[in-house]
PDB file of N, CA and C in Angstrom:
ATOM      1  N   UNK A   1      31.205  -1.519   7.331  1.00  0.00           N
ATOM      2  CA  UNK A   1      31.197  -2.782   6.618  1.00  0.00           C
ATOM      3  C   UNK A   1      29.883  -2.906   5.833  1.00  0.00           C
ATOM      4  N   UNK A   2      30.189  -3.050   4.855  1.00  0.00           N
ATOM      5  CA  UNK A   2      29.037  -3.329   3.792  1.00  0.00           C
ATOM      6  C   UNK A   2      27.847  -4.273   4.092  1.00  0.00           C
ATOM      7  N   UNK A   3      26.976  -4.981   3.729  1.00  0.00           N
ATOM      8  CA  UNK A   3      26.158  -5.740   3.914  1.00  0.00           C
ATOM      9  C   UNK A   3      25.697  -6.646   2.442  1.00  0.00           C
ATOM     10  N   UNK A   4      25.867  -8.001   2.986  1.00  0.00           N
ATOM     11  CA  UNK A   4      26.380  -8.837   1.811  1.00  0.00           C
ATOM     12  C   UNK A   4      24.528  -8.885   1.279  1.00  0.00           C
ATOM     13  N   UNK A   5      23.896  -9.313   0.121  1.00  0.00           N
ATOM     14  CA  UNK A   5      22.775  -9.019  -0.369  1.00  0.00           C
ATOM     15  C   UNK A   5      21.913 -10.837   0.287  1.00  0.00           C
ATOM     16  N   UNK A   6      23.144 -11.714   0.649  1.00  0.00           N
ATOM     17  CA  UNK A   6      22.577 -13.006   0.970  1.00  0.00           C
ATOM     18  C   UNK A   6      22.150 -12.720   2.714  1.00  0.00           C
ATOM     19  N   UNK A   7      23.023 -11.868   3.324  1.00  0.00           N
ATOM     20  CA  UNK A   7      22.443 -11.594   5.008  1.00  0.00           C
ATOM     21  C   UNK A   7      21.311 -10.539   4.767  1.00  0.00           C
ATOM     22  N   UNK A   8      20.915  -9.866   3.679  1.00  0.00           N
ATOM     23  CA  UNK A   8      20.240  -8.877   3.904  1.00  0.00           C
ATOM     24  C   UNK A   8      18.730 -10.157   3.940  1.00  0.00           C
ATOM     25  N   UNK A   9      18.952 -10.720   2.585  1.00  0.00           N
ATOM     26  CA  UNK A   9      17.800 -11.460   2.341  1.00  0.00           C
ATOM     27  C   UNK A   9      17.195 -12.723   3.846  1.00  0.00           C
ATOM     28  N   UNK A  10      18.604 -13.035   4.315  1.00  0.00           N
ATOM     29  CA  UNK A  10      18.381 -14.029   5.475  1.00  0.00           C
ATOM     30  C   UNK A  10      17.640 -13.159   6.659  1.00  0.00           C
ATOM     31  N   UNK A  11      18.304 -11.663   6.984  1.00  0.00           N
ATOM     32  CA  UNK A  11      17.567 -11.075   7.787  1.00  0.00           C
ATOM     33  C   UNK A  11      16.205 -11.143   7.610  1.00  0.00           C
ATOM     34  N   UNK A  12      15.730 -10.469   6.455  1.00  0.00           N
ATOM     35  CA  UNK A  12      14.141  -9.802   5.935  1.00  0.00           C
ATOM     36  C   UNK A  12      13.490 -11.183   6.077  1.00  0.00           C
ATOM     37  N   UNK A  13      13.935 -12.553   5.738  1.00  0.00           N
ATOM     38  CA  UNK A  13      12.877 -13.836   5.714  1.00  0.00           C
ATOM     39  C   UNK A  13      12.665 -14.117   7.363  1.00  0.00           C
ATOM     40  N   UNK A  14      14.041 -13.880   8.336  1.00  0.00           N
ATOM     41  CA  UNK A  14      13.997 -14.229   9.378  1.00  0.00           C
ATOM     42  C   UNK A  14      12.639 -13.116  10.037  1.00  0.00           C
ATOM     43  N   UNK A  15      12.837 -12.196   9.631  1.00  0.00           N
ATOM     44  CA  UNK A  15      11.630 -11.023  10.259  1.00  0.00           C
ATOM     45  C   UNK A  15      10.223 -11.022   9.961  1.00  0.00           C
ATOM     46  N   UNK A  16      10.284 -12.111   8.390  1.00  0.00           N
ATOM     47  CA  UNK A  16       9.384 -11.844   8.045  1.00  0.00           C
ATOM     48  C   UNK A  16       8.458 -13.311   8.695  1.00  0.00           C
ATOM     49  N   UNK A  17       9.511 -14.483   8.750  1.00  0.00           N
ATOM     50  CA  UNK A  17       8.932 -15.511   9.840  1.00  0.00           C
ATOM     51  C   UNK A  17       8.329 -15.503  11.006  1.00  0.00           C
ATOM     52  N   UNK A  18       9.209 -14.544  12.011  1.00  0.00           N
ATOM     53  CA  UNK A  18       8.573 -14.006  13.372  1.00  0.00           C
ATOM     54  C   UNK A  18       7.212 -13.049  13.032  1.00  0.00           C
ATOM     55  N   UNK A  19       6.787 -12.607  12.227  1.00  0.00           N
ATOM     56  CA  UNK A  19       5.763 -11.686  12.170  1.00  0.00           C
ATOM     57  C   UNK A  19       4.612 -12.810  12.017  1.00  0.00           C
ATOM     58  N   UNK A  20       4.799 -13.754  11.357  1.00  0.00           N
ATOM     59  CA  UNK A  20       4.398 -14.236  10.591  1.00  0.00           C
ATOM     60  C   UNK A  20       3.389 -15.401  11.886  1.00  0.00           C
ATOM     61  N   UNK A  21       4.147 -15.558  12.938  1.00  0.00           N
ATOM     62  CA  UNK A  21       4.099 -16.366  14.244  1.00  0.00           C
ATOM     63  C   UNK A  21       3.430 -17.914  13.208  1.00  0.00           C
ATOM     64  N   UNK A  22       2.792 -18.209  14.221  1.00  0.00           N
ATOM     65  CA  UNK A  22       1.528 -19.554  13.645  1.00  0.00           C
ATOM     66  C   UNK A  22       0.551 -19.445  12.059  1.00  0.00           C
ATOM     67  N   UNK A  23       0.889 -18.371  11.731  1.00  0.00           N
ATOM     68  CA  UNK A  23      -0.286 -18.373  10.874  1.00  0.00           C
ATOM     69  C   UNK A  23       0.535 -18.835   9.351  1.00  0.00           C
ATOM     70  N   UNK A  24      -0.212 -19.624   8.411  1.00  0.00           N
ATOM     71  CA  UNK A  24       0.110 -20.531   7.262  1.00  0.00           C
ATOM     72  C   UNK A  24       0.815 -19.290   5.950  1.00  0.00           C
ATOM     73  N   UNK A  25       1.895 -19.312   5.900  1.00  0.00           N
ATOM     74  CA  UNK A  25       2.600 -18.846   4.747  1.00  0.00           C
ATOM     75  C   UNK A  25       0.943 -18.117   3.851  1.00  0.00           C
ATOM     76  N   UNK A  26       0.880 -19.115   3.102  1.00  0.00           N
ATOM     77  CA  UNK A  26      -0.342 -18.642   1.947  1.00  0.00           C
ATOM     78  C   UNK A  26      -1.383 -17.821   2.490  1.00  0.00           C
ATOM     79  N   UNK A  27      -1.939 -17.795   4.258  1.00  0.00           N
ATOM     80  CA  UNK A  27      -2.477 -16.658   4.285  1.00  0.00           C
ATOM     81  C   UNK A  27      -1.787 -15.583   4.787  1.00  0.00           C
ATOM     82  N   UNK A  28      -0.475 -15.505   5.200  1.00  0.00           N
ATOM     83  CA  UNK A  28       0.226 -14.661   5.577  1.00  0.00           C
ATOM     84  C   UNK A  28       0.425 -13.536   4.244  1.00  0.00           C
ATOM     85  N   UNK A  29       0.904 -13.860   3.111  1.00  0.00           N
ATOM     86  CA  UNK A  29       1.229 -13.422   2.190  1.00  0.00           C
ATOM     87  C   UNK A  29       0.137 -12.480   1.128  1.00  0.00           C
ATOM     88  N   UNK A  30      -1.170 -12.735   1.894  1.00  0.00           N
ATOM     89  CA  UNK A  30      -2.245 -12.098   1.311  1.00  0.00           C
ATOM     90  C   UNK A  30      -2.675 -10.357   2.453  1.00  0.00           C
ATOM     91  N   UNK A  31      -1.585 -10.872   3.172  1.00  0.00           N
ATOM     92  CA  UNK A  31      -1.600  -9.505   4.413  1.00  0.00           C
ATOM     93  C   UNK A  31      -0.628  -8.725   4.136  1.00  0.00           C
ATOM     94  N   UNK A  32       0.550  -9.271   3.910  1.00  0.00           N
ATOM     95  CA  UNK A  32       1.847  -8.364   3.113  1.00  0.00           C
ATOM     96  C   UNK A  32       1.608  -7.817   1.978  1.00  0.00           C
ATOM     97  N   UNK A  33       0.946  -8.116   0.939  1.00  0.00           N
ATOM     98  CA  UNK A  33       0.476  -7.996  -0.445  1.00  0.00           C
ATOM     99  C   UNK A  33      -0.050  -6.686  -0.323  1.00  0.00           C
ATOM    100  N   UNK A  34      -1.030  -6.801   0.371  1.00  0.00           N
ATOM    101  CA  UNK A  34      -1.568  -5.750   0.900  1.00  0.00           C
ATOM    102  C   UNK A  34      -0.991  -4.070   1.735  1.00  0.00           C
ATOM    103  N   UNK A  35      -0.411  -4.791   2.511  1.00  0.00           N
ATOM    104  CA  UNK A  35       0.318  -3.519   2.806  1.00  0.00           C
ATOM    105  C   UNK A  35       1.694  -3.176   1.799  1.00  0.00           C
ATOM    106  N   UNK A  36       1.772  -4.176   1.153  1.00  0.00           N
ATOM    107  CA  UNK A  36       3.287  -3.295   0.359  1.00  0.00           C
ATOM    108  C   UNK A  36       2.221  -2.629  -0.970  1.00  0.00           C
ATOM    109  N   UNK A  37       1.337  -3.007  -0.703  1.00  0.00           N
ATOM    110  CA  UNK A  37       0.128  -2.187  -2.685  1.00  0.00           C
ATOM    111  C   UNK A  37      -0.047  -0.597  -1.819  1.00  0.00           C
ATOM    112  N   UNK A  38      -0.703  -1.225  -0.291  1.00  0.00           N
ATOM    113  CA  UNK A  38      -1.016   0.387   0.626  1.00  0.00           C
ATOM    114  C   UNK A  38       0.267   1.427   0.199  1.00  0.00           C
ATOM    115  N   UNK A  39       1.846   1.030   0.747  1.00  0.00           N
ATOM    116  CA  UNK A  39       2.433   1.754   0.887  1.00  0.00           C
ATOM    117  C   UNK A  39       2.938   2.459  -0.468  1.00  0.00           C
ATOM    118  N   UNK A  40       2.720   1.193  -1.578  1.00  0.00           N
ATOM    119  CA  UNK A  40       3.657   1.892  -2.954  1.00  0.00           C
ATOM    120  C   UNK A  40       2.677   2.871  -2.807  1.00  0.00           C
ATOM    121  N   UNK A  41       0.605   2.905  -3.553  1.00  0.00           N
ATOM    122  CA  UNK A  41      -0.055   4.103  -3.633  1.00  0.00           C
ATOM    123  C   UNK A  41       0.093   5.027  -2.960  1.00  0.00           C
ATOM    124  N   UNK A  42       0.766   5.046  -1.611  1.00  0.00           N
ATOM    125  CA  UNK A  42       0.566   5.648  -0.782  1.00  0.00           C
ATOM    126  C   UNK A  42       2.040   7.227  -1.018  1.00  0.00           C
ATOM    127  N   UNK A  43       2.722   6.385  -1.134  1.00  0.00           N
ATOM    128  CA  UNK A  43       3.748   7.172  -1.499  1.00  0.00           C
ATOM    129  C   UNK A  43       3.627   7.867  -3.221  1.00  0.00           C
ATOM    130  N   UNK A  44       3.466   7.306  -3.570  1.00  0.00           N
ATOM    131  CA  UNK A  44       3.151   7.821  -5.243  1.00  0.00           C
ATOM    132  C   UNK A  44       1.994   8.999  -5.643  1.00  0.00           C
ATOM    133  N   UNK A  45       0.709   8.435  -4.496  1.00  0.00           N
ATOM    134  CA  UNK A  45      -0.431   9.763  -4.944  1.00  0.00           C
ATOM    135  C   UNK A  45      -0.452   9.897  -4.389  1.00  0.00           C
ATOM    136  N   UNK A  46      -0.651   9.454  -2.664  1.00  0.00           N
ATOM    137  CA  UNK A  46      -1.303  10.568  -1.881  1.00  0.00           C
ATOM    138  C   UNK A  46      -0.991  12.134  -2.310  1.00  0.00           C
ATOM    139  N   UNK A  47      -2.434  13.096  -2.007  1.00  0.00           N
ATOM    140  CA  UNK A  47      -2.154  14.268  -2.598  1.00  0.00           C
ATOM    141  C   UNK A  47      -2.204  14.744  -4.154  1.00  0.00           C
ATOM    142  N   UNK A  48      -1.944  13.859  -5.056  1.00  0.00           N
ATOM    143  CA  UNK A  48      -1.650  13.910  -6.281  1.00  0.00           C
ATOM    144  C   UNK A  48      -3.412  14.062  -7.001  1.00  0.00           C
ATOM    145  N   UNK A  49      -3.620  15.567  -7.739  1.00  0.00           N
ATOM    146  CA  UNK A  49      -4.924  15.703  -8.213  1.00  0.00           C
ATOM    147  C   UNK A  49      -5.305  14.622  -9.644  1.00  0.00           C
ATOM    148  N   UNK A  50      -6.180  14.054  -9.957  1.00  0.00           N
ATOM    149  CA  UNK A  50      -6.241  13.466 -10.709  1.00  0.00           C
ATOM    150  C   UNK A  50      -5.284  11.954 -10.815  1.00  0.00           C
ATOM    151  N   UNK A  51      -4.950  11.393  -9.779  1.00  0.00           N
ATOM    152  CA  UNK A  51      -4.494  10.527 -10.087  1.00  0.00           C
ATOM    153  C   UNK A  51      -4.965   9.220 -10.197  1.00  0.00           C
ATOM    154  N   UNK A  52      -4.636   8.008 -10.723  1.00  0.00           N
ATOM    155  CA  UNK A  52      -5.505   6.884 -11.160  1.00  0.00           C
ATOM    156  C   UNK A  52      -5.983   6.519  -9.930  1.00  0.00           C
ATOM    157  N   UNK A  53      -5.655   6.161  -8.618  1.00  0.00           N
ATOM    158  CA  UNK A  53      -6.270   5.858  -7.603  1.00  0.00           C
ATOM    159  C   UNK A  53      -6.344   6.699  -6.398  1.00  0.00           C
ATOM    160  N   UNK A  54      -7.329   6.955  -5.748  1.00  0.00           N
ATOM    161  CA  UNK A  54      -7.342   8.181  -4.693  1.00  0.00           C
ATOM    162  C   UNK A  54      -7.495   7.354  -3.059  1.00  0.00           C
ATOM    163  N   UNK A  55      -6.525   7.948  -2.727  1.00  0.00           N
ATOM    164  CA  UNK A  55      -6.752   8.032  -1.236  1.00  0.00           C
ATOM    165  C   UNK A  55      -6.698   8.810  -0.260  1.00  0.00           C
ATOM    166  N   UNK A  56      -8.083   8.562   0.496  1.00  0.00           N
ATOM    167  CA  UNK A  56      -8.747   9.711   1.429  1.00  0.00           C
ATOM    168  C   UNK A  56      -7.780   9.741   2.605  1.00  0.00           C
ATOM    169  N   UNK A  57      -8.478  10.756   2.851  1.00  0.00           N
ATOM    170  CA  UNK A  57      -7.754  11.906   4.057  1.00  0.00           C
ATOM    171  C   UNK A  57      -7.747  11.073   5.414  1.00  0.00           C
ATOM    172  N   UNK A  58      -6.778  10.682   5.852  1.00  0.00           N
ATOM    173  CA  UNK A  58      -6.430   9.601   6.685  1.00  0.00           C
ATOM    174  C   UNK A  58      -6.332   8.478   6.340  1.00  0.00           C
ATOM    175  N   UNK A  59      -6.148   7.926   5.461  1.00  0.00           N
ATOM    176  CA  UNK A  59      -6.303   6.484   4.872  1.00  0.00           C
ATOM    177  C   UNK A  59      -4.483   6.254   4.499  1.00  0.00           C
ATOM    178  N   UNK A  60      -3.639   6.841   4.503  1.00  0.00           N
ATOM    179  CA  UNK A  60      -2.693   6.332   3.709  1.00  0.00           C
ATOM    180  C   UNK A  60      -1.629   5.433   4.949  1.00  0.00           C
ATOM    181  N   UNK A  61      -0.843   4.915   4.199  1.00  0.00           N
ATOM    182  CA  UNK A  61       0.357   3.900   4.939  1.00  0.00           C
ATOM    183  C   UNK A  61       0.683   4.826   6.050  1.00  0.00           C
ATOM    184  N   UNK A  62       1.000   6.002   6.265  1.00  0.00           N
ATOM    185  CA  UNK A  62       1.565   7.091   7.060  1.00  0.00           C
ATOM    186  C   UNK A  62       0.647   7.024   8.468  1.00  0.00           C
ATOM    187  N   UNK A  63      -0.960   7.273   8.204  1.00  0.00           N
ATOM    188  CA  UNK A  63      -2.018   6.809   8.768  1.00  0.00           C
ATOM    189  C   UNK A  63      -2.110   5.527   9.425  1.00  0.00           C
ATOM    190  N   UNK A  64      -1.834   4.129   8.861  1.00  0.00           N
ATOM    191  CA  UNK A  64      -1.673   3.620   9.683  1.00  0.00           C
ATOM    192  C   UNK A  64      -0.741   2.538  10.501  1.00  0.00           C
ATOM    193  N   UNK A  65       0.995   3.115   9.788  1.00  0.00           N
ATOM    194  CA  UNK A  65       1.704   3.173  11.132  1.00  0.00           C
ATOM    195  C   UNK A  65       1.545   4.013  12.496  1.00  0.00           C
ATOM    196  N   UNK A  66       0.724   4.707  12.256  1.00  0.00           N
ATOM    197  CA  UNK A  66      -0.078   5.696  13.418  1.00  0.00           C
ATOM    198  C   UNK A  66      -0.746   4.736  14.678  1.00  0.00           C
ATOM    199  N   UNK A  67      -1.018   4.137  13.867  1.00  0.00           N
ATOM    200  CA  UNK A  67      -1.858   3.180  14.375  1.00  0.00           C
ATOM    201  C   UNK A  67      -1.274   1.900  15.568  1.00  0.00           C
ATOM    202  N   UNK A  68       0.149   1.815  15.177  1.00  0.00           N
ATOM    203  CA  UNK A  68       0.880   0.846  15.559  1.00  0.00           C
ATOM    204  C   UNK A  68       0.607   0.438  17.232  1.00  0.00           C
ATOM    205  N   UNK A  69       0.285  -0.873  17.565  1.00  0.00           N
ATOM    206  CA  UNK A  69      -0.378  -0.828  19.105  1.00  0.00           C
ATOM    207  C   UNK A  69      -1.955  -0.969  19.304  1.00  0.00           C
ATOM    208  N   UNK A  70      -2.813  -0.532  18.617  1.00  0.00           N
ATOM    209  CA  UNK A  70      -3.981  -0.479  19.310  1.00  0.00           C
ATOM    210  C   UNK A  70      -4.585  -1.434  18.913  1.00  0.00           C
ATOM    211  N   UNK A  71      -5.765  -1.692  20.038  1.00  0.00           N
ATOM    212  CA  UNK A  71      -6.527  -2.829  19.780  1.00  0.00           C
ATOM    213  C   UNK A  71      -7.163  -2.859  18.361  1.00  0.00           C
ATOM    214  N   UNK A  72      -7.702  -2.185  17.690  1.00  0.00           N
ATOM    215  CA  UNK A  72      -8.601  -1.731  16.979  1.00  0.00           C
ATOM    216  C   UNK A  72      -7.795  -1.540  15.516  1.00  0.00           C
ATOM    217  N   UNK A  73      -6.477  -2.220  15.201  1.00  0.00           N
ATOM    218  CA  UNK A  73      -5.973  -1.546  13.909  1.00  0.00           C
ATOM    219  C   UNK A  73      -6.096  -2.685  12.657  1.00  0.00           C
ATOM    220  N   UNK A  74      -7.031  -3.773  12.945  1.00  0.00           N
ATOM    221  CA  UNK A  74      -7.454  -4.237  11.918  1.00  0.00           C
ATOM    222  C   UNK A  74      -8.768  -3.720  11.297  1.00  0.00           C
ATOM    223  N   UNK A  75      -9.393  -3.173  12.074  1.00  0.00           N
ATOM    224  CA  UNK A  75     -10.837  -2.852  11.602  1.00  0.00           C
ATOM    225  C   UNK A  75     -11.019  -1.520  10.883  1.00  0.00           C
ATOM    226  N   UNK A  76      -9.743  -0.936  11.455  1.00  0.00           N
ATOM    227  CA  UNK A  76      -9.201   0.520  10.334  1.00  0.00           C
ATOM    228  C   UNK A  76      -8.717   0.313   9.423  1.00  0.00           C
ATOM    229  N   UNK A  77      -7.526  -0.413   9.124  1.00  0.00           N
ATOM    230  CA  UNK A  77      -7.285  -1.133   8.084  1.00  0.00           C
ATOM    231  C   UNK A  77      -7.748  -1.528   6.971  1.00  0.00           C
ATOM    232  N   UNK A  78      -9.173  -2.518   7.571  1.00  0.00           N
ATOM    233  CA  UNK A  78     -10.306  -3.059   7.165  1.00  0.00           C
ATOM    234  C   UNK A  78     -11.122  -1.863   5.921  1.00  0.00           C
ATOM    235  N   UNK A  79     -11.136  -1.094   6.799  1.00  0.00           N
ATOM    236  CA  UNK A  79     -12.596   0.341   6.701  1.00  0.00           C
ATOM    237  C   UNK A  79     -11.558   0.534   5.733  1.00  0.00           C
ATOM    238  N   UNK A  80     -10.137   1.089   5.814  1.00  0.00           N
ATOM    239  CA  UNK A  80      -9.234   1.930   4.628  1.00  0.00           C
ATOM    240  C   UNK A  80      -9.371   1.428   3.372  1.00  0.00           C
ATOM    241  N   UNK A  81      -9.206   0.040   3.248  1.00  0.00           N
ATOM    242  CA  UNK A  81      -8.924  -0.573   2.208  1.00  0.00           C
ATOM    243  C   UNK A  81     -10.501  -0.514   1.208  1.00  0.00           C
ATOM    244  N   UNK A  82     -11.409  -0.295   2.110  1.00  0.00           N
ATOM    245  CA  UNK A  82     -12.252  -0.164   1.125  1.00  0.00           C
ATOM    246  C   UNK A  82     -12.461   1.171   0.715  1.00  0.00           C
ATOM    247  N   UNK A  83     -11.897   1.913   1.327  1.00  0.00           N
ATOM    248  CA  UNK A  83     -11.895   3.600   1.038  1.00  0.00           C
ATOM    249  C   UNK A  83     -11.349   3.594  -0.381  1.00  0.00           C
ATOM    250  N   UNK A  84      -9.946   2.979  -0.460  1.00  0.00           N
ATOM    251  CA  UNK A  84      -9.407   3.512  -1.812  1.00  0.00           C
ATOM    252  C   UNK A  84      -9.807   2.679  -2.604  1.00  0.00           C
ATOM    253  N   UNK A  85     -10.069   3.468  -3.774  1.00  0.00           N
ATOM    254  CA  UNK A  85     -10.732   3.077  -5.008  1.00  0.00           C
ATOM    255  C   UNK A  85      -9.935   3.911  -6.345  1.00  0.00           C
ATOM    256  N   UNK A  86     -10.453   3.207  -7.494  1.00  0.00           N
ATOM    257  CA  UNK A  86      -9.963   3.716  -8.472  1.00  0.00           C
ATOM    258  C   UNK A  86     -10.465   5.022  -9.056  1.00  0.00           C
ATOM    259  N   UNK A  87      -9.866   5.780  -9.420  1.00  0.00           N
ATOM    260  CA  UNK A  87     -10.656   7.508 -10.372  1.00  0.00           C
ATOM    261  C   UNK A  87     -10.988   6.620 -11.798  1.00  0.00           C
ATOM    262  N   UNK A  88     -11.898   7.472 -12.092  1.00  0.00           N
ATOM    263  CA  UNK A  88     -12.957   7.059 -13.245  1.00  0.00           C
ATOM    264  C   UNK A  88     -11.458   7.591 -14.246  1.00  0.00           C
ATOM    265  N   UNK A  89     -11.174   6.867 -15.375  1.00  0.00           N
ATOM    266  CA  UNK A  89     -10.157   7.233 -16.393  1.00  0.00           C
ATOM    267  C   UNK A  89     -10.433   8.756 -16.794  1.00  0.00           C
ATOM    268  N   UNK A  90     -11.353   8.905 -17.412  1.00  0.00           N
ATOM    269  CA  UNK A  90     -11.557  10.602 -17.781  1.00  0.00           C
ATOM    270  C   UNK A  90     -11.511  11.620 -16.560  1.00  0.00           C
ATOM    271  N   UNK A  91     -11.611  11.299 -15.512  1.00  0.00           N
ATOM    272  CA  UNK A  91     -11.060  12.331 -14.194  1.00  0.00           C
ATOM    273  C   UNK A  91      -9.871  12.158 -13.846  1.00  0.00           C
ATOM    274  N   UNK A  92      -9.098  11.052 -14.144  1.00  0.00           N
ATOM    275  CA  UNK A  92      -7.443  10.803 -13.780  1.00  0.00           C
ATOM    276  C   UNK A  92      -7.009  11.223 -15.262  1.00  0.00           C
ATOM    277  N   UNK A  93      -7.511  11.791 -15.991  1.00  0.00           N
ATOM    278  CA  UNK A  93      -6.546  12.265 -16.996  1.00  0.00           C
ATOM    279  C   UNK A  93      -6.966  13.876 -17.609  1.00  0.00           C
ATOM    280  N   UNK A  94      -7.705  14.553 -16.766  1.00  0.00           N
ATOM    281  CA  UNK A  94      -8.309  15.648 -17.163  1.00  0.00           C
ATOM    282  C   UNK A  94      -6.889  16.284 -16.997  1.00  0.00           C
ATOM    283  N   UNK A  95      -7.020  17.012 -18.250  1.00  0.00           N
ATOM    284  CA  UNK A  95      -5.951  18.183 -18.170  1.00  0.00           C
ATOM    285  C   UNK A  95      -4.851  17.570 -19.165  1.00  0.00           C
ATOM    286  N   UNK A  96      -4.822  16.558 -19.449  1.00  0.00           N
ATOM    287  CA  UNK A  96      -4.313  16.012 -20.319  1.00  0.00           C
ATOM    288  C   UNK A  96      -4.474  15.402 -21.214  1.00  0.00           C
ATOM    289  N   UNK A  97      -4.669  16.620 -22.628  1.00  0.00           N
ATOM    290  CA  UNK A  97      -5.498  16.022 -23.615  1.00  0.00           C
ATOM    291  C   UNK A  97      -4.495  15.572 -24.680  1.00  0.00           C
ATOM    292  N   UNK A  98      -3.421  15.165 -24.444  1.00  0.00           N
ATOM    293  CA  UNK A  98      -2.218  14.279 -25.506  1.00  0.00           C
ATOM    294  C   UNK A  98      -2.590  12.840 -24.830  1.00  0.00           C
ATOM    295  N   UNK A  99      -2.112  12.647 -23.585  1.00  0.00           N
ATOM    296  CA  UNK A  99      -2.715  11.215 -23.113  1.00  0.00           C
ATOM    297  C   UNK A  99      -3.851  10.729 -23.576  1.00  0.00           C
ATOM    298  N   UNK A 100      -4.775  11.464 -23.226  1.00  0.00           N
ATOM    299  CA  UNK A 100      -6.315  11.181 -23.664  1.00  0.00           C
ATOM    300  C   UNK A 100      -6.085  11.002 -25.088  1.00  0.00           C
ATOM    301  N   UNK A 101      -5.870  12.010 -25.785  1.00  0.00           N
ATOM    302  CA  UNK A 101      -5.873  11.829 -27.753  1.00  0.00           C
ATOM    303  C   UNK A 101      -5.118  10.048 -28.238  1.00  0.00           C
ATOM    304  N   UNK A 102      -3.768   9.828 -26.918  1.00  0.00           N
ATOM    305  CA  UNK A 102      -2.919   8.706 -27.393  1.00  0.00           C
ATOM    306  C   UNK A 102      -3.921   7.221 -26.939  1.00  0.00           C
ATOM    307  N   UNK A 103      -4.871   7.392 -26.345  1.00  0.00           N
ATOM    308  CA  UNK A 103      -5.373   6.421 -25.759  1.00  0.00           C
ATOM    309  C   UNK A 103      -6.470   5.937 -26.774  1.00  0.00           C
ATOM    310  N   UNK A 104      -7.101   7.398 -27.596  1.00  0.00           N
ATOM    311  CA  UNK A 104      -8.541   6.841 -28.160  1.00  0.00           C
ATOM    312  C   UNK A 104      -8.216   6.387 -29.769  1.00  0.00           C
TER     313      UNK A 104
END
């Protein structure tokens, strides 16, 4: 049986309420934000040479569902998020001198 797109949405809000316990919508939503930005980069570059944003060796979404359980997985979290950073434009585009030519 299929799954109608109005129970899918009622599920995901209902899950996303319980996660959510006591704490106020508006700061809740600055914690999700966050992990859905972790997981898109995460899936897109990790690994990827030259790409616009780099993330280090243990740092990605993969890393820290690893994590799932321990006392300590905000402060990794914490530490990750400042790990990834952006590549300087001329190192995320080396090797590609049509991009580069279309840009200047």
């Amino acid at each position: 049986m299929a799954l109608k797109k109005s129970e899918l949405y009622s599920s995901l809000w209902q899950s996303c309420d319980e996660l959510r316990g006591g704490m106020d919508a508006s700061q809740y939503k600055d914690y999700v934000l966050v992990l859905l930005f972790i997981k898109y980069v995460s899936d897109k570059y990790v690994g990827v040479p030259y790409a616009p944003i780099t993330i280090p060796v243990g740092a990605s979404f993969k890393d820290m569902v690893a994590l799932k359980g321990k006392s300590d997985i905000g402060d990794h979290i914490n530490k990750w998020n400042g790990s990834i950073h952006r590549t300087p434009f001329h190192l995320a585009n080396k090797g590609s001198i049509h991009r580069t030519l279309f840009l200047i």
